[in-house]
Protein backbone atom coordinates (compact mmCIF):
# COMPACT_ATOMS: atom_id res chain seq x y z
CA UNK A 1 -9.40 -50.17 29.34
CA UNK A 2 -11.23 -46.87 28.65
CA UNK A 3 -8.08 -45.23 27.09
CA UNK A 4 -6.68 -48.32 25.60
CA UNK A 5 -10.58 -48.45 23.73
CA UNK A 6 -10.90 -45.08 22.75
CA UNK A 7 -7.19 -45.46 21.28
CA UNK A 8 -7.86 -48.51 19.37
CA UNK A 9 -10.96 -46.90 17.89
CA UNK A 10 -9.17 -44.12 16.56
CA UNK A 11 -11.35 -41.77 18.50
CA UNK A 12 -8.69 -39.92 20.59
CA UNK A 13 -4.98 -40.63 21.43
CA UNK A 14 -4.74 -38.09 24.26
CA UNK A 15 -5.15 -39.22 28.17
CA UNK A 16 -8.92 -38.84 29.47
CA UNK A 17 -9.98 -38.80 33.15
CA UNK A 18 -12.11 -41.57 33.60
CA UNK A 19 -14.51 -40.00 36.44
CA UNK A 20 -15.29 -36.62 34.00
CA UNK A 21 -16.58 -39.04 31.35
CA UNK A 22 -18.74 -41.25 33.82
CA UNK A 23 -20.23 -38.05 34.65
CA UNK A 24 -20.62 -36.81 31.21
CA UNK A 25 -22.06 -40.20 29.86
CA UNK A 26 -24.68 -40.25 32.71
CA UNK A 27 -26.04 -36.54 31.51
CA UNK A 28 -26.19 -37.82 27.71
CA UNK A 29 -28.11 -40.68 28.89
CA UNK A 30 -30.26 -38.88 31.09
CA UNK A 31 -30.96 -36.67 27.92
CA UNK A 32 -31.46 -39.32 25.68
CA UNK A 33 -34.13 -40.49 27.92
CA UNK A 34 -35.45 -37.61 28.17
CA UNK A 35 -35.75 -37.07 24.67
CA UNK A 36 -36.53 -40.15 24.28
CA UNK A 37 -39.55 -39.89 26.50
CA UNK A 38 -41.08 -36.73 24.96
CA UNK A 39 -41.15 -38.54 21.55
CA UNK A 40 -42.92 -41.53 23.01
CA UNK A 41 -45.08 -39.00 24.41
CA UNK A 42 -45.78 -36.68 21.42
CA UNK A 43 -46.20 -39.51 18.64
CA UNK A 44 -49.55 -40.78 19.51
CA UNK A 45 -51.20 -37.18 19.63
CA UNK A 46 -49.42 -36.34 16.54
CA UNK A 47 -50.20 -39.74 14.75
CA UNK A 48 -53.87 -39.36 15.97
CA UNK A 49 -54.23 -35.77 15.19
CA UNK A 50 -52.90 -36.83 11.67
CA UNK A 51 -55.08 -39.66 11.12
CA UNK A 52 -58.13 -37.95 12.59
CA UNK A 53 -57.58 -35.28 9.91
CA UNK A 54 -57.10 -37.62 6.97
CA UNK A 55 -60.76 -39.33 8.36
CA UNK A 56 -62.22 -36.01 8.46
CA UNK A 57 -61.41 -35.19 4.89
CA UNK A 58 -61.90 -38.28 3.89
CA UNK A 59 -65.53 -37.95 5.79
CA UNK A 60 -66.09 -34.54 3.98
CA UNK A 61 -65.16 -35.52 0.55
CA UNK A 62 -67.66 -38.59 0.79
CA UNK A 63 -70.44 -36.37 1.88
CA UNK A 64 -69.90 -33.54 -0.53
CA UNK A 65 -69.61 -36.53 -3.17
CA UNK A 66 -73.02 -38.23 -1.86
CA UNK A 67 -74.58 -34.76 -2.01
CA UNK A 68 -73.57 -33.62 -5.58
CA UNK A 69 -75.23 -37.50 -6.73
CA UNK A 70 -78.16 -36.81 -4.46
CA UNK A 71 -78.55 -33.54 -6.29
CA UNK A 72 -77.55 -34.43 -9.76
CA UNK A 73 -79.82 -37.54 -9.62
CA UNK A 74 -82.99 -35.16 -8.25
CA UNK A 75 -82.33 -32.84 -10.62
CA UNK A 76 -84.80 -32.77 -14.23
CA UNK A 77 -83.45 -32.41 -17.34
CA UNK A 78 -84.60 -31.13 -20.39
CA UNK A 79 -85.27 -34.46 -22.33
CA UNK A 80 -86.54 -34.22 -25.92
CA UNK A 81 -88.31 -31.58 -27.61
CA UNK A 82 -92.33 -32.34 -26.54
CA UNK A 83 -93.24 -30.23 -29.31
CA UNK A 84 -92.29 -32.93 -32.08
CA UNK A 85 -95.30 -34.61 -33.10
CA UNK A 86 -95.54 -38.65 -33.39
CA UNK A 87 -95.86 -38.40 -37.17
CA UNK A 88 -91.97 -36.66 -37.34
CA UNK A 89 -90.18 -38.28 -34.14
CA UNK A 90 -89.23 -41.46 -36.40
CA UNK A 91 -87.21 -39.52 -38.56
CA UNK A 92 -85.99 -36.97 -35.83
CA UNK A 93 -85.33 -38.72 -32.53
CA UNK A 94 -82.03 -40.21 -31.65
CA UNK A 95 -83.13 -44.18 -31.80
CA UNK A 96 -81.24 -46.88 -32.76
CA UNK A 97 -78.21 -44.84 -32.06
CA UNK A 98 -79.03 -42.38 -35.06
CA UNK A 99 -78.21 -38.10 -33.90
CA UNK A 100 -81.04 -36.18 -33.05
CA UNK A 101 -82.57 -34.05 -35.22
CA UNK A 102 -84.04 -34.77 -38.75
CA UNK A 103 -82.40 -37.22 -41.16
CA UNK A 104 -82.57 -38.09 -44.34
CA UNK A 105 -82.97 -41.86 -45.81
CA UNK A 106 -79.36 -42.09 -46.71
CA UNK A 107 -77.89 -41.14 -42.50
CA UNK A 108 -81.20 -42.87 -41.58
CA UNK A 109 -79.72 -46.11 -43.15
CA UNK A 110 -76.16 -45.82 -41.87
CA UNK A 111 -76.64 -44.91 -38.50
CA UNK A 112 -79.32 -47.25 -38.21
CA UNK A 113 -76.76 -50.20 -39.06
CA UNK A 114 -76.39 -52.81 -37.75
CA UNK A 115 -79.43 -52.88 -35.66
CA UNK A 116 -82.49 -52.52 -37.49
CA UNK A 117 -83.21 -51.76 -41.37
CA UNK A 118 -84.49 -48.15 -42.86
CA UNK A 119 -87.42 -50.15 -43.78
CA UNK A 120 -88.49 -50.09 -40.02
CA UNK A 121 -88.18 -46.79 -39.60
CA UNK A 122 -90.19 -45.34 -43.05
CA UNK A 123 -92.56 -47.66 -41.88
CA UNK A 124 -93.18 -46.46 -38.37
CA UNK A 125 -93.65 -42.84 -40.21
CA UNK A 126 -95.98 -43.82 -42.49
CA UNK A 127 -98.26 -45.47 -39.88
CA UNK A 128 -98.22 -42.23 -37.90
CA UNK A 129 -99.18 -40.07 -40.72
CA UNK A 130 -102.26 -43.01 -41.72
CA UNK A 131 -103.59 -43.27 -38.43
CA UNK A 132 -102.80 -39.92 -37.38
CA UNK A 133 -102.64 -38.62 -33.60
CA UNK A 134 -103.89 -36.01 -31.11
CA UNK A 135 -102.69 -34.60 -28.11
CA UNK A 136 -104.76 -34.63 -25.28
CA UNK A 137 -104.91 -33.23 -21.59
CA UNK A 138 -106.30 -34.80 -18.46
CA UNK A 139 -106.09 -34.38 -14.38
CA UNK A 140 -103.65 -36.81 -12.42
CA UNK A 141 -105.17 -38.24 -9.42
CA UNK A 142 -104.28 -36.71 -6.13
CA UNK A 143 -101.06 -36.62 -4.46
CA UNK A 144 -99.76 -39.49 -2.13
CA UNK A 145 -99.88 -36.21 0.90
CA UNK A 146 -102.96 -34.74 -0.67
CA UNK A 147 -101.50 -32.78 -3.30
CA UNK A 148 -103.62 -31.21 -5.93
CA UNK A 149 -104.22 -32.95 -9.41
CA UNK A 150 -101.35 -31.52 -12.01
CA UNK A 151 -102.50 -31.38 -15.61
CA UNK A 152 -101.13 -34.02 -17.33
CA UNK A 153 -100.33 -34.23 -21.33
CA UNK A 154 -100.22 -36.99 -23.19
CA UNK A 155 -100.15 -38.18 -27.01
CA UNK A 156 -103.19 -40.47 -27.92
CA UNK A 157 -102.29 -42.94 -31.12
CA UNK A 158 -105.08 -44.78 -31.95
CA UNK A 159 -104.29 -48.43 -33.39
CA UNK A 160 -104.89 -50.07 -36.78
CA UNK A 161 -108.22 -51.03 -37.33
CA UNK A 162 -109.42 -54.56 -37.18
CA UNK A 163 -111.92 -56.83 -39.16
CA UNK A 164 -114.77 -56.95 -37.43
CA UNK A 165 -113.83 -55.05 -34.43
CA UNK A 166 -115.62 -51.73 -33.89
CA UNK A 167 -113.06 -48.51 -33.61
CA UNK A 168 -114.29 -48.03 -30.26
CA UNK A 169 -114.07 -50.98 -28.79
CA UNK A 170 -110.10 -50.77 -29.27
CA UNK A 171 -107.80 -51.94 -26.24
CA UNK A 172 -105.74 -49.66 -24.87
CA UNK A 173 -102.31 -49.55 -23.28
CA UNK A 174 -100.99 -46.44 -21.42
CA UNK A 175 -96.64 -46.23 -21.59
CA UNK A 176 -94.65 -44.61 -19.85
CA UNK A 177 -91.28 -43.02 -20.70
CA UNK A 178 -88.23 -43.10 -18.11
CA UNK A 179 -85.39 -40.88 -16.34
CA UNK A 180 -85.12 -37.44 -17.96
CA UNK A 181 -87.50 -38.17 -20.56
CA UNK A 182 -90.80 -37.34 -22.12
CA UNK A 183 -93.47 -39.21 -23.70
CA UNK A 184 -91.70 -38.22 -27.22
CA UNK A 185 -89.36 -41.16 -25.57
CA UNK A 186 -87.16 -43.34 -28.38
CA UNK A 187 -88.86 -46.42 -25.96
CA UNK A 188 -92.49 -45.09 -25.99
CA UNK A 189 -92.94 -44.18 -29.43
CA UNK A 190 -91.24 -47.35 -31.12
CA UNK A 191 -93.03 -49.81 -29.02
CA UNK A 192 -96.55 -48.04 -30.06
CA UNK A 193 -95.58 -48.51 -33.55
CA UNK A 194 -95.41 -52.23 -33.15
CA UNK A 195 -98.65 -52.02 -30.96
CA UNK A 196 -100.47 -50.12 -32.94
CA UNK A 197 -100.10 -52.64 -35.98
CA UNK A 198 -100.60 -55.34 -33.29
CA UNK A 199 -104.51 -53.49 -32.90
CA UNK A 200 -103.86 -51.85 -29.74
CA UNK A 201 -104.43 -48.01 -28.88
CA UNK A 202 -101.38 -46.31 -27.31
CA UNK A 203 -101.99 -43.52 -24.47
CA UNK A 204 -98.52 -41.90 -23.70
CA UNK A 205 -98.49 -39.37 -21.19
CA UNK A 206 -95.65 -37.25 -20.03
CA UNK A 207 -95.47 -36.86 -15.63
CA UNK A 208 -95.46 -33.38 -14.10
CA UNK A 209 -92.77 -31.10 -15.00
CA UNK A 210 -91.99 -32.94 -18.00
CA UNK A 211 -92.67 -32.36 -21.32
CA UNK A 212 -95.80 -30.41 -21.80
CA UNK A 213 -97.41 -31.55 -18.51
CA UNK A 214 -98.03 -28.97 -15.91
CA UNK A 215 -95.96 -27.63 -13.44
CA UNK A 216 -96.08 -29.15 -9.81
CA UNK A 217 -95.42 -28.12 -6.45
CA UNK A 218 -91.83 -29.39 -6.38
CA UNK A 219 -90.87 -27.62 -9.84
CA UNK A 220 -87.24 -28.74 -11.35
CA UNK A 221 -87.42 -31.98 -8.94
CA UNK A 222 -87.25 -34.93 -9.69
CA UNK A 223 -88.81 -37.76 -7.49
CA UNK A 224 -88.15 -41.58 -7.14
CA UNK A 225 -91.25 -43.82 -5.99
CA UNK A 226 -93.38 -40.64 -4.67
CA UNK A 227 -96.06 -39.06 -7.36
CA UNK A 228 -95.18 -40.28 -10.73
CA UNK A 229 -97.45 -43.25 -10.18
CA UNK A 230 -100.49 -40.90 -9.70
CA UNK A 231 -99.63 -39.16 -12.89
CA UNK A 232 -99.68 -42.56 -14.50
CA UNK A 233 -102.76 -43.86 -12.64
CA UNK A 234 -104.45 -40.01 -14.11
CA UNK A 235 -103.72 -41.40 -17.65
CA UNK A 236 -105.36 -44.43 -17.04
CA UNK A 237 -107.97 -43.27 -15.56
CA UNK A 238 -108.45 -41.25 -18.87
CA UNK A 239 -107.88 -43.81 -21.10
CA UNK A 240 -110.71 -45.97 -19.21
CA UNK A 241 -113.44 -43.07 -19.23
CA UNK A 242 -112.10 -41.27 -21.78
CA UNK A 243 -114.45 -38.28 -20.81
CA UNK A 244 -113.77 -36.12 -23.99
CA UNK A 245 -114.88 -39.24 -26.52
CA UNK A 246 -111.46 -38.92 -28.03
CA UNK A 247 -110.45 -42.36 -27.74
CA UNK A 248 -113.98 -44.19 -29.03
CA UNK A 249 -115.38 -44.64 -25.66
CA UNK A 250 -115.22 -45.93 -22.38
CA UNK A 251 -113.96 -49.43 -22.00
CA UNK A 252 -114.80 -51.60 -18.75
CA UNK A 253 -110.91 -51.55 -16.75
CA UNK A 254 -110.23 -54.88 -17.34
CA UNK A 255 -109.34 -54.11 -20.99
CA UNK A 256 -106.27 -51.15 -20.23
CA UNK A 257 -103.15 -52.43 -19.95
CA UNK A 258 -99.43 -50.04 -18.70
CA UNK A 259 -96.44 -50.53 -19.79
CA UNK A 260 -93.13 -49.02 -17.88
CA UNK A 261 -89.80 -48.21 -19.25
CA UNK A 262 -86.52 -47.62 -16.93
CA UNK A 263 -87.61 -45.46 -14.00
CA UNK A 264 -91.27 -45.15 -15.44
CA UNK A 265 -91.09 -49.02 -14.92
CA UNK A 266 -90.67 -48.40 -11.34
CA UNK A 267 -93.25 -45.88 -11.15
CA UNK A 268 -95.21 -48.40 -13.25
CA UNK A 269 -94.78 -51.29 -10.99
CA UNK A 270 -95.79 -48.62 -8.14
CA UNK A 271 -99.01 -47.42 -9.92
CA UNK A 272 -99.83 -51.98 -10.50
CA UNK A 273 -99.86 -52.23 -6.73
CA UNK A 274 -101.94 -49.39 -5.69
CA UNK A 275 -104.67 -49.89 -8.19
CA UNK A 276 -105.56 -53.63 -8.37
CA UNK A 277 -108.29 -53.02 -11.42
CA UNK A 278 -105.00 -52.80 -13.64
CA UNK A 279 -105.13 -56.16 -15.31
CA UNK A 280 -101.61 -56.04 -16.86
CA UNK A 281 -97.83 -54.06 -16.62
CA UNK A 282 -95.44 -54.44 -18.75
CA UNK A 283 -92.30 -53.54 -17.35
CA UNK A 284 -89.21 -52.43 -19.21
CA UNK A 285 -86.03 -52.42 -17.57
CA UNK A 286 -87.13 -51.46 -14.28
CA UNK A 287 -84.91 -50.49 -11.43
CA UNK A 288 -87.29 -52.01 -8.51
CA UNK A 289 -84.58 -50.96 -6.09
CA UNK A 290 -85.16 -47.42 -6.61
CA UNK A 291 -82.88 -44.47 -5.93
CA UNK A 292 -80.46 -46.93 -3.94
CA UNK A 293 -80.41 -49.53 -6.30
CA UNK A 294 -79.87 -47.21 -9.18
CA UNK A 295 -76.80 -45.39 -7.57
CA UNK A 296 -75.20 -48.64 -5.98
CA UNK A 297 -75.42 -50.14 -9.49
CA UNK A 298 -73.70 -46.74 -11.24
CA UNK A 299 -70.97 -46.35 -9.28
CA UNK A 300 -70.08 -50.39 -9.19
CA UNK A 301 -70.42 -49.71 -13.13
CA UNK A 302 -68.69 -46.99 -13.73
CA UNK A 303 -65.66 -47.49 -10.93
CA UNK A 304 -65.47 -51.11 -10.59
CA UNK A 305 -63.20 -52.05 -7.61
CA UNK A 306 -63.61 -48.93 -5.85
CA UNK A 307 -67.55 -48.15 -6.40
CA UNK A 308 -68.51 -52.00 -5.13
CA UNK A 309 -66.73 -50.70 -1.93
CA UNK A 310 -67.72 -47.52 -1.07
CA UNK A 311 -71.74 -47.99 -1.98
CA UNK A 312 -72.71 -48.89 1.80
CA UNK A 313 -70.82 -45.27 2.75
CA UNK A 314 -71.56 -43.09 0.28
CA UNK A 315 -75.29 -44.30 -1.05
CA UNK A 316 -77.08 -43.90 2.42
CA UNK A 317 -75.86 -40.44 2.70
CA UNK A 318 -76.89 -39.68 -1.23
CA UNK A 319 -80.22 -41.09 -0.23
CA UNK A 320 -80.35 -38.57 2.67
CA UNK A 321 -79.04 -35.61 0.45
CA UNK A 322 -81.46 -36.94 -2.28
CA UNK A 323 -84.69 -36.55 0.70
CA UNK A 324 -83.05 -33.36 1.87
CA UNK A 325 -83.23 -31.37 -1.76
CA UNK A 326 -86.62 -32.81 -2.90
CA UNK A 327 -88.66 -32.60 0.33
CA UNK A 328 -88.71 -36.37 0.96
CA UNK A 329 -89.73 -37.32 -2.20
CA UNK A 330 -87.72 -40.14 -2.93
CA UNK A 331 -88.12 -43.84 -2.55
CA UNK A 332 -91.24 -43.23 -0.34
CA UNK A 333 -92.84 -46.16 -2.01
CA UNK A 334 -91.11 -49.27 -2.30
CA UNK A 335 -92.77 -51.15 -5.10
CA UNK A 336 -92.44 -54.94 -3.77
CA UNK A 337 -93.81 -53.86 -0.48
CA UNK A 338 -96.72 -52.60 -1.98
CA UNK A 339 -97.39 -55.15 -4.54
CA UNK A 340 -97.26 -58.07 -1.94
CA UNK A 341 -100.36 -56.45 -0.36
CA UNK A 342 -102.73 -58.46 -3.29
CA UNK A 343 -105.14 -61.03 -3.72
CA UNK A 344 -106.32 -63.56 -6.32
CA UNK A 345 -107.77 -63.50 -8.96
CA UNK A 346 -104.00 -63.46 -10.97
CA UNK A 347 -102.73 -60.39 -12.75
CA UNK A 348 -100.23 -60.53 -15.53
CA UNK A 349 -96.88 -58.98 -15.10
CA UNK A 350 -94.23 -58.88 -18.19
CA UNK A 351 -90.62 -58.59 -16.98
CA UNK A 352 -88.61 -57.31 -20.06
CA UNK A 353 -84.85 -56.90 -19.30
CA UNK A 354 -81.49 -57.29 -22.01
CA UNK A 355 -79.25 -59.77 -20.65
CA UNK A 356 -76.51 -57.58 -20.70
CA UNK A 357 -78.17 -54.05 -19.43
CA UNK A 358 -75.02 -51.31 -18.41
CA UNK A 359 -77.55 -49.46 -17.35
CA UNK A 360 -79.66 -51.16 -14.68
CA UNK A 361 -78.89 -54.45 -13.78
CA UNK A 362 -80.70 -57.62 -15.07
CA UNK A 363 -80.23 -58.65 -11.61
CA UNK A 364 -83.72 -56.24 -10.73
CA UNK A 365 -85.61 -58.56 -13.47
CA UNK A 366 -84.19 -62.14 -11.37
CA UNK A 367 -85.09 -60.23 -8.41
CA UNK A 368 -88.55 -59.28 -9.21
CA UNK A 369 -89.39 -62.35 -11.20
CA UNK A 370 -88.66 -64.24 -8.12
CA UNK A 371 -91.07 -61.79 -6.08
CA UNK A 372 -93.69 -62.34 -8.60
CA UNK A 373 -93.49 -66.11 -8.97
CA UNK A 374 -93.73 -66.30 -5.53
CA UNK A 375 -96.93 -64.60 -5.24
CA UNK A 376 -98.50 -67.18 -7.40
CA UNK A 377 -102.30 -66.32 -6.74
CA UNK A 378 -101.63 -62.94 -7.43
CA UNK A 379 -99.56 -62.56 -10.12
CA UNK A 380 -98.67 -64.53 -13.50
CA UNK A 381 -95.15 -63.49 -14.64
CA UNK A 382 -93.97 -63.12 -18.13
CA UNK A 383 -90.18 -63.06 -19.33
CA UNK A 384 -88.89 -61.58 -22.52
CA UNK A 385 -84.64 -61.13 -21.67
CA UNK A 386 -83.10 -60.86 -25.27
CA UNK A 387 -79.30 -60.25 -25.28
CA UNK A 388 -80.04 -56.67 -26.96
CA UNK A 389 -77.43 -54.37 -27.94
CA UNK A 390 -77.28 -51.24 -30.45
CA UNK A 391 -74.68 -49.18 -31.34
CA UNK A 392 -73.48 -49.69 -27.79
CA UNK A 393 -76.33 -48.78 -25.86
CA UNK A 394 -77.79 -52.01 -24.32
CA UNK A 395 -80.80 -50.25 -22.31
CA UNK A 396 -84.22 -51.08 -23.19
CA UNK A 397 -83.10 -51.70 -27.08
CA UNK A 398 -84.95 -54.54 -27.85
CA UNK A 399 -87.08 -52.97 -30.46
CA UNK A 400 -84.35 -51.95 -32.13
CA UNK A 401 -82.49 -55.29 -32.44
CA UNK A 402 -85.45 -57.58 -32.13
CA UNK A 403 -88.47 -55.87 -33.64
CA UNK A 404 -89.88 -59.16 -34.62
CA UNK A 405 -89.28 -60.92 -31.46
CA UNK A 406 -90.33 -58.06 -29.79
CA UNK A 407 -93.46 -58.27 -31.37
CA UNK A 408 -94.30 -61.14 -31.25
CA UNK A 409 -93.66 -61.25 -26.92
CA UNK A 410 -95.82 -58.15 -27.16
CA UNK A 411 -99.08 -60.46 -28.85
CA UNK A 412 -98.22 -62.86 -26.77
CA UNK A 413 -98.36 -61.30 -23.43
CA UNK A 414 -101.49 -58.51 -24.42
CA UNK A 415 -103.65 -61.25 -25.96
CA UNK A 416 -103.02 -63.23 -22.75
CA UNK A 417 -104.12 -59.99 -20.20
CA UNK A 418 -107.09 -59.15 -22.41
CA UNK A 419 -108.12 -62.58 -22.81
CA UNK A 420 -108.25 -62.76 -27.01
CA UNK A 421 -106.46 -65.47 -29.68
CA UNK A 422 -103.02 -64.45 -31.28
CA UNK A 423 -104.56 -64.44 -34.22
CA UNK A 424 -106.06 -61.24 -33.27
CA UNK A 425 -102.87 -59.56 -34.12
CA UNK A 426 -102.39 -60.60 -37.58
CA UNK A 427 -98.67 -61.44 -37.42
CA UNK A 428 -98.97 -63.54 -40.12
CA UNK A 429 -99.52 -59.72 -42.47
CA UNK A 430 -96.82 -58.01 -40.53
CA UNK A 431 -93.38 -56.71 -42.30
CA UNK A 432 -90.28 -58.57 -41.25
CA UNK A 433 -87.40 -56.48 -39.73
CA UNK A 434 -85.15 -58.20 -37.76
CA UNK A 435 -81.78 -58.81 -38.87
CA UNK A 436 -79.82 -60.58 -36.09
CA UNK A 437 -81.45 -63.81 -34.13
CA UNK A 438 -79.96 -65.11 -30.39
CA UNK A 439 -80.14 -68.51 -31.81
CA UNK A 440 -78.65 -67.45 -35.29
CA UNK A 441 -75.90 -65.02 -36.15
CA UNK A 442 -75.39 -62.05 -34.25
CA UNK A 443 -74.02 -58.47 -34.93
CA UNK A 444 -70.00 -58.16 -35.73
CA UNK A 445 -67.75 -57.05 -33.20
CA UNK A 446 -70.92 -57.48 -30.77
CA UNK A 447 -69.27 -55.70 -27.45
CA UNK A 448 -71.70 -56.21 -24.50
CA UNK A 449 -70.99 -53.98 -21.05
CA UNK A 450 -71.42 -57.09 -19.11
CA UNK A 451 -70.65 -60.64 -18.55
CA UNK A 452 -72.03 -62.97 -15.51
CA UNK A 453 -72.89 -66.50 -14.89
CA UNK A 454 -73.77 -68.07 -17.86
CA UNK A 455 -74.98 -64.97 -19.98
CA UNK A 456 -72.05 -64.42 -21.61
CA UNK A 457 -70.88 -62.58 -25.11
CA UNK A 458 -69.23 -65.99 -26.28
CA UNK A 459 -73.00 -67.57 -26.35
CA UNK A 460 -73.70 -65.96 -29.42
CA UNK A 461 -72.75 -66.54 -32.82
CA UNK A 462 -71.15 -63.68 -34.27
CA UNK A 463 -71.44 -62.55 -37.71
CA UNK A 464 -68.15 -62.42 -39.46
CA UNK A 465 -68.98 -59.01 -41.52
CA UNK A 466 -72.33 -56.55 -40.85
């Protein structure tokens, strides 16, 4: 029995008294549940405790990180220099993915490659330096909460004259540049050159705080569908009356166009449904979605897996953050809600988006081209998406890749919200610059930040050497 056990296991070969080790097995066991007990006890507080911390930091981290992009993505930033005048921004800016500062032909040519010829370029300078340029000044209109007027600056660039049409009588469009930005914008300035020799006026106007605008109440903050539009609305205004005679006259409203690129599209689409005189808005890769949109579409770019899954956590609270810093003066406007408040007759709206935009999402230009054609008696939407990439930036680049094409969508659509022929813009005299067609060959090595659906790299036909 007990003895014979402990024996056989080699655990003890002297005599034990069977009653002392009853005894002393009933105390171990009466420890063991003992101890046993205060663990089952103490494991849930501990494990709680420890998860509850985890959460906690985990809850910290997420707001400090929604409040640093709240912040960053309020903040202004210094943009290009405002003092470089039109007639020396296409030889100093950093287009076509060419350094800033000024360049001679030779870097002009290589960094230019393979988007867009030096042709373009000395072409775009000489047409400044013809038709010359003047910077103006003008009030915005008030404030969405009854803010004073800021003084708003703007470049005016009259257009190339046409045969039988009076100076004065020129058509106007009013552009406007995007995030961070000024109206000495690679976006604004490039697509004036091709209006300008299309025989429209460009009016390109910087928003408060930005380049040589004035200074507004909320200085070295940056605002998402609040105020910008009334800065924009200002320079159209301006470019209606034109009070100083700068511009050759009034026009009637009908004949002023805007156009919108990035976040100024937003702020574009914002100003189209407030003031329902506008006849036209061309709109550049616009982020319709805002603030959110923006963010949710940055962090799903830049961290993939991750970014997709924390959005619904982490943008709310950078939209609250975002509020919080500027005084609520983001996404106070949304620009669908206000646009669907409309009625006939039609106005024209261009949706211009690259197929494979890193930056925002061509998604915005499905979204809002759905909006729009489903608002048929108010609106007449027009699509120009080309698959535009330059030197890796694939953001509102379609002058740069696709002058010609470019163009041409830009006669098309203005001839069509002013109500004139296309033969009013002469194409037929204009330089050829385009080097790459979507039907044709395409650039070598063509790497594009984004593949969906049926817009994919592996449509085009590649070039086998630039």
């Amino acid at each position: 029995d007990y003895q014979h056990r402990v024996l056989v296991e080699g655990l003890s070969d002297a005599p034990v008294d069977n009653g002392s080790d009853k005894q002393a097995d009933k105390v171990g066991e009466e420890r063991a549940d003992k101890g046993s007990a205060q663990s089952t006890c103490c494991s849930p507080v501990v494990c709680y405790l420890s998860i509850c911390s985890v959460a906690v930091l985990g809850a910290l981290a997420a707001t400090g990180g929604a409040a640093v992009l709240g912040w960053s993505l309020t903040r202004l930033s210094a943009g290009q220099d405002p003092h470089t005048t039109p007639d020396e921004f296409p030889r100093s800016g950093w287009c076509g993915g060419c350094p800033n500062g000024n360049k001679s032909d030779a870097v002009l040519r290589e960094c230019l490659k393979p988007c867009v010829n030096l042709r373009f370029v000395l072409d775009w300078e000489a047409q400044a330096k013809e038709l010359g340029f003047k910077l103006v000044n003008f009030p915005s209109r008030v404030g969405p909460r009854g803010e004073s007027p800021v003084n708003i600056s703007a470049w005016w660039l009259p257009p190339e004259p046409r045969e039988g049409q009076p100076q004065r009588a020129s058509l106007r469009i009013v552009l406007l540049h995007g995030y961070g930005s000024n109206n000495n914008h690679c976006g604004v300035q490039s697509m004036c050159f091709l209006l300008r020799s299309l025989g429209f006026g460009c009016l390109a106007p910087s928003v408060r705080d930005h380049g040589l605008s004035g200074i507004s109440d909320h200085p070295g903050v940056m605002t998402w569908g609040y105020d910008y539009q009334a800065d924009l609305l200002g320079a159209w205004d301006y470019a209606v009356g034109d009070p100083h005679g700068v511009l050759g006259g009034a026009l009637n409203h009908s004949q002023v166009g805007l156009v919108g690129f990035s976040k100024g599209g937003l702020e574009a689409a914002v100003a189209f449904g407030f003031e329902h005189r506008v006849p036209g808005v061309w709109l550049e890769s616009a982020p319709f979605s805002g603030f959110t949109g923006t963010l949710t579409e940055q962090l799903s770019a830049k961290v993939p897996v991750l970014g997709r899954a924390l959005a619904p956590l982490v943008v709310p609270m950078a939209l609250f953050w975002a509020r919080v810093f500027t005084g609520r003066r983001v996404q106070i406007f949304d620009p669908f809600e206000i646009l669907a408040t409309c009625s006939g007759p039609q106005r024209h709206v261009a949706l211009a988006h690259s197929w494979f935009d890193t930056m925002v999402s061509p998604l915005e230009a499905e979204r809002a081209a759905a909006f729009f054609g489903g608002f048929w008696e108010c609106y007449k939407p027009f699509l120009f998406t080309p698959p535009a990439s330059c030197n890796g930036d694939t953001h509102h680049v379609s002058v740069w890749q696709f002058p010609d094409d470019t163009r041409e969508a830009l006669c098309a659509f203005w001839t069509r919200v002013f109500g004139l022929p296309k033969s009013f813009c002469q194409l037929e005299t204009q330089r050829k610059y385009q080097l790459w067609q979507p039907n044709g060959a395409m650039p070598p090595a063509l790497q594009y930040g984004r593949e969906s659906g049926t817009l994919r790299q592996s449509t085009f036909k590649q070039s086998p050497a630039a």
